[in-house]
C-alpha atoms as a PDB file:
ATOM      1  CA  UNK A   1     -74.977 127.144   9.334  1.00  0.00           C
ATOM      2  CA  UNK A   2     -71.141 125.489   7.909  1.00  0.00           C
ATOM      3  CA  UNK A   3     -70.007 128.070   4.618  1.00  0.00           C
ATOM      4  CA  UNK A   4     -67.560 126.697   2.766  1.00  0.00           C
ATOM      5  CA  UNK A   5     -65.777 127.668  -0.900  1.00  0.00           C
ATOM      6  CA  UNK A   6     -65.745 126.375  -4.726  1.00  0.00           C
ATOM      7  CA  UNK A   7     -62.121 126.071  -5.530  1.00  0.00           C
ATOM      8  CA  UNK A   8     -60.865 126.766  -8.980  1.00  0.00           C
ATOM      9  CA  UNK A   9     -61.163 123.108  -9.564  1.00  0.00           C
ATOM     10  CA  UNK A  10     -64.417 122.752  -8.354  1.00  0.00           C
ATOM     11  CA  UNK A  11     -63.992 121.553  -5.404  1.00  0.00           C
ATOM     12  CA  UNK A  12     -65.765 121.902  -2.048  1.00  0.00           C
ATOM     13  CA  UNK A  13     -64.497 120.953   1.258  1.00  0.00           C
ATOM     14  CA  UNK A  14     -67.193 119.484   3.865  1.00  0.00           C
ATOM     15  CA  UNK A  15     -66.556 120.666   6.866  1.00  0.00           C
ATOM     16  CA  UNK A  16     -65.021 117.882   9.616  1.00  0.00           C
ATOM     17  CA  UNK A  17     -67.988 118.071  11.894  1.00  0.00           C
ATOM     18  CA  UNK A  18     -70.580 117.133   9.462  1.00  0.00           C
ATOM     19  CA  UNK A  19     -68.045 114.673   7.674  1.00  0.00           C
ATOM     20  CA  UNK A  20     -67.735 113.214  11.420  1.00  0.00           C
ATOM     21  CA  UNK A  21     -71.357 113.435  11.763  1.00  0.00           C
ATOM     22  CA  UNK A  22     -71.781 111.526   8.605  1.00  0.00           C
ATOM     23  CA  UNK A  23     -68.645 108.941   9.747  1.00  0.00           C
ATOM     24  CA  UNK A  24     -67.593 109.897   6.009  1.00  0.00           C
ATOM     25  CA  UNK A  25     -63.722 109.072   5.836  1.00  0.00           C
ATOM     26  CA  UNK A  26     -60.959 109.501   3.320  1.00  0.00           C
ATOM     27  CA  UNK A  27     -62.193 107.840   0.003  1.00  0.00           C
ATOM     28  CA  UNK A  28     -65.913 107.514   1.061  1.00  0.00           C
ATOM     29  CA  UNK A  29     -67.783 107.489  -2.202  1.00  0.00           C
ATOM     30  CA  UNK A  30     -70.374 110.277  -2.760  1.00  0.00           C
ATOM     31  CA  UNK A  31     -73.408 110.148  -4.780  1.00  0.00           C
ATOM     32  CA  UNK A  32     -74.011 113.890  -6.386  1.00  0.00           C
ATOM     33  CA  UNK A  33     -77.610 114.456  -6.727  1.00  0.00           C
ATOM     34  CA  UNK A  34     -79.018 117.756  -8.321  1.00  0.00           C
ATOM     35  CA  UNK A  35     -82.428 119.031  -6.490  1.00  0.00           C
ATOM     36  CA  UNK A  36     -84.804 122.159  -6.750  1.00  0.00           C
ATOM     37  CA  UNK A  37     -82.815 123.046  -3.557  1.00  0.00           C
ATOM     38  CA  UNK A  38     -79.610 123.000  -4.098  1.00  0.00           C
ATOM     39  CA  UNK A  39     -77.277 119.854  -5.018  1.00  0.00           C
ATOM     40  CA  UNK A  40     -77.419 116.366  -2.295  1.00  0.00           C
ATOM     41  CA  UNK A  41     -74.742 113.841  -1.340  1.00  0.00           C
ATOM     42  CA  UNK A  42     -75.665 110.398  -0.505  1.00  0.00           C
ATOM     43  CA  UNK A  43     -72.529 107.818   0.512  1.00  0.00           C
ATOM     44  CA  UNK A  44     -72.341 105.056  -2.558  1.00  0.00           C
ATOM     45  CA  UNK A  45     -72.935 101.672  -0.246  1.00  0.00           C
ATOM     46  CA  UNK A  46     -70.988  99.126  -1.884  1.00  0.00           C
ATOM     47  CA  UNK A  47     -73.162  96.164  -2.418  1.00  0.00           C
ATOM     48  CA  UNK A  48     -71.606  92.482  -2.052  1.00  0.00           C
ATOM     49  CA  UNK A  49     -73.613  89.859  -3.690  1.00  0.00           C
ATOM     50  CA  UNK A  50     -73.718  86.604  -2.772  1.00  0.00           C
ATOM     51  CA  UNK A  51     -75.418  83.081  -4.046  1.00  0.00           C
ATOM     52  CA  UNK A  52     -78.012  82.857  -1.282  1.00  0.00           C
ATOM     53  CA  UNK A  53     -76.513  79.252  -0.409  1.00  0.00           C
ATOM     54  CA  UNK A  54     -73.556  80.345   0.486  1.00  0.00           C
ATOM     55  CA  UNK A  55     -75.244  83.073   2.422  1.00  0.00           C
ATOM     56  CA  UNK A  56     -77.072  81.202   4.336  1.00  0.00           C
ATOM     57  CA  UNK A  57     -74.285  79.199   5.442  1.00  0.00           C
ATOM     58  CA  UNK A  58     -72.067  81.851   5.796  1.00  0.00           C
ATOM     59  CA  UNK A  59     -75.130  83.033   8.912  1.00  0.00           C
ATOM     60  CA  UNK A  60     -75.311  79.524  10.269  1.00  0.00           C
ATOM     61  CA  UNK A  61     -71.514  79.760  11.074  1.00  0.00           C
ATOM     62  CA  UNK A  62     -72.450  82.427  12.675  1.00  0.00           C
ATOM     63  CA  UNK A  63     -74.819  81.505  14.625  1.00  0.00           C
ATOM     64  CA  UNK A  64     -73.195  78.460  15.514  1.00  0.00           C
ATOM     65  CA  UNK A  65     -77.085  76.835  16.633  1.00  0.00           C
ATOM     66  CA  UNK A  66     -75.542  72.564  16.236  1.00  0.00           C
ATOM     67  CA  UNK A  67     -78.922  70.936  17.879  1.00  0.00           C
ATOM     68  CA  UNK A  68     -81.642  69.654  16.030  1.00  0.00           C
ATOM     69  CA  UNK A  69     -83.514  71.175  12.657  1.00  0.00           C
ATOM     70  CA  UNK A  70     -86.860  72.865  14.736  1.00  0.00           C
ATOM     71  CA  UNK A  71     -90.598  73.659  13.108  1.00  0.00           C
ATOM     72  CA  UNK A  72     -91.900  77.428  12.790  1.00  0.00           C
ATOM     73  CA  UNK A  73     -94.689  76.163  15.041  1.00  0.00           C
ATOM     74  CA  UNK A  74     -92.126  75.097  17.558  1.00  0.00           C
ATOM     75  CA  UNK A  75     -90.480  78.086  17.565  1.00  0.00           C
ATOM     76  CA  UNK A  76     -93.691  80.467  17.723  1.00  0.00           C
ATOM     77  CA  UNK A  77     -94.715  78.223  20.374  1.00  0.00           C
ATOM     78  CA  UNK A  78     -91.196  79.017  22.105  1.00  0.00           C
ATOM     79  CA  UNK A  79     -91.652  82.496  21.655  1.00  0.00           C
ATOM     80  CA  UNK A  80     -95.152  82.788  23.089  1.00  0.00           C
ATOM     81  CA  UNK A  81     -93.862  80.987  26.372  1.00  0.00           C
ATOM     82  CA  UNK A  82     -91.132  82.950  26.585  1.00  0.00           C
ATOM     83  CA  UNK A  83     -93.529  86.046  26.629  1.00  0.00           C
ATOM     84  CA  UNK A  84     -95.817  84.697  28.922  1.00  0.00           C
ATOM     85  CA  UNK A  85     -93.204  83.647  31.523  1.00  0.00           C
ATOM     86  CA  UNK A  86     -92.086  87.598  31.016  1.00  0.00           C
ATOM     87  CA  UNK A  87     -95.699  89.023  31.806  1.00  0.00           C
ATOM     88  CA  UNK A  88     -95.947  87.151  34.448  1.00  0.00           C
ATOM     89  CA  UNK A  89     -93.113  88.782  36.588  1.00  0.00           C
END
């Protein structure tokens, strides 16, 4: 068990080895969240939107894949191969 103080300002310092635990840095935004147990903090994940478009071509960069456009039943039949040449060894 960590103890820690309320300051006069109401603040409370998190300990550095569950702020390390957490990877919570300087400036990491924390959601405050009052329970029947006490009060929670959950990290505020900043959410980047983007047109699903540009998305998509933003993970075919990526992925860099240049050869031809292939079928979902190509591919599953890839993948079953691929499993079968595994169980096999």
């Amino acid at each position: 068990m960590q103890l820690t103080l309320l300051s006069s300002k109401g603040q409370v310092i998190i300990p550095k080895a569950l702020r390390d635990a957490h990877d919570w840095q300087v400036g990491t935004r924390l959601e405050v969240i009052d329970t029947v147990e006490g009060v929670l903090l959950k990290p505020v994940v900043a959410r980047q939107t983007t047109a699903l478009p540009e998305g998509l071509a933003a993970i075919r960069s990526r992925v860099a894949y240049k050869g031809p456009a292939v079928s979902l039943k190509d591919m599953n039949a890839a993948v079953l191969q691929e499993a079968k040449n595994r169980n096999q060894n």
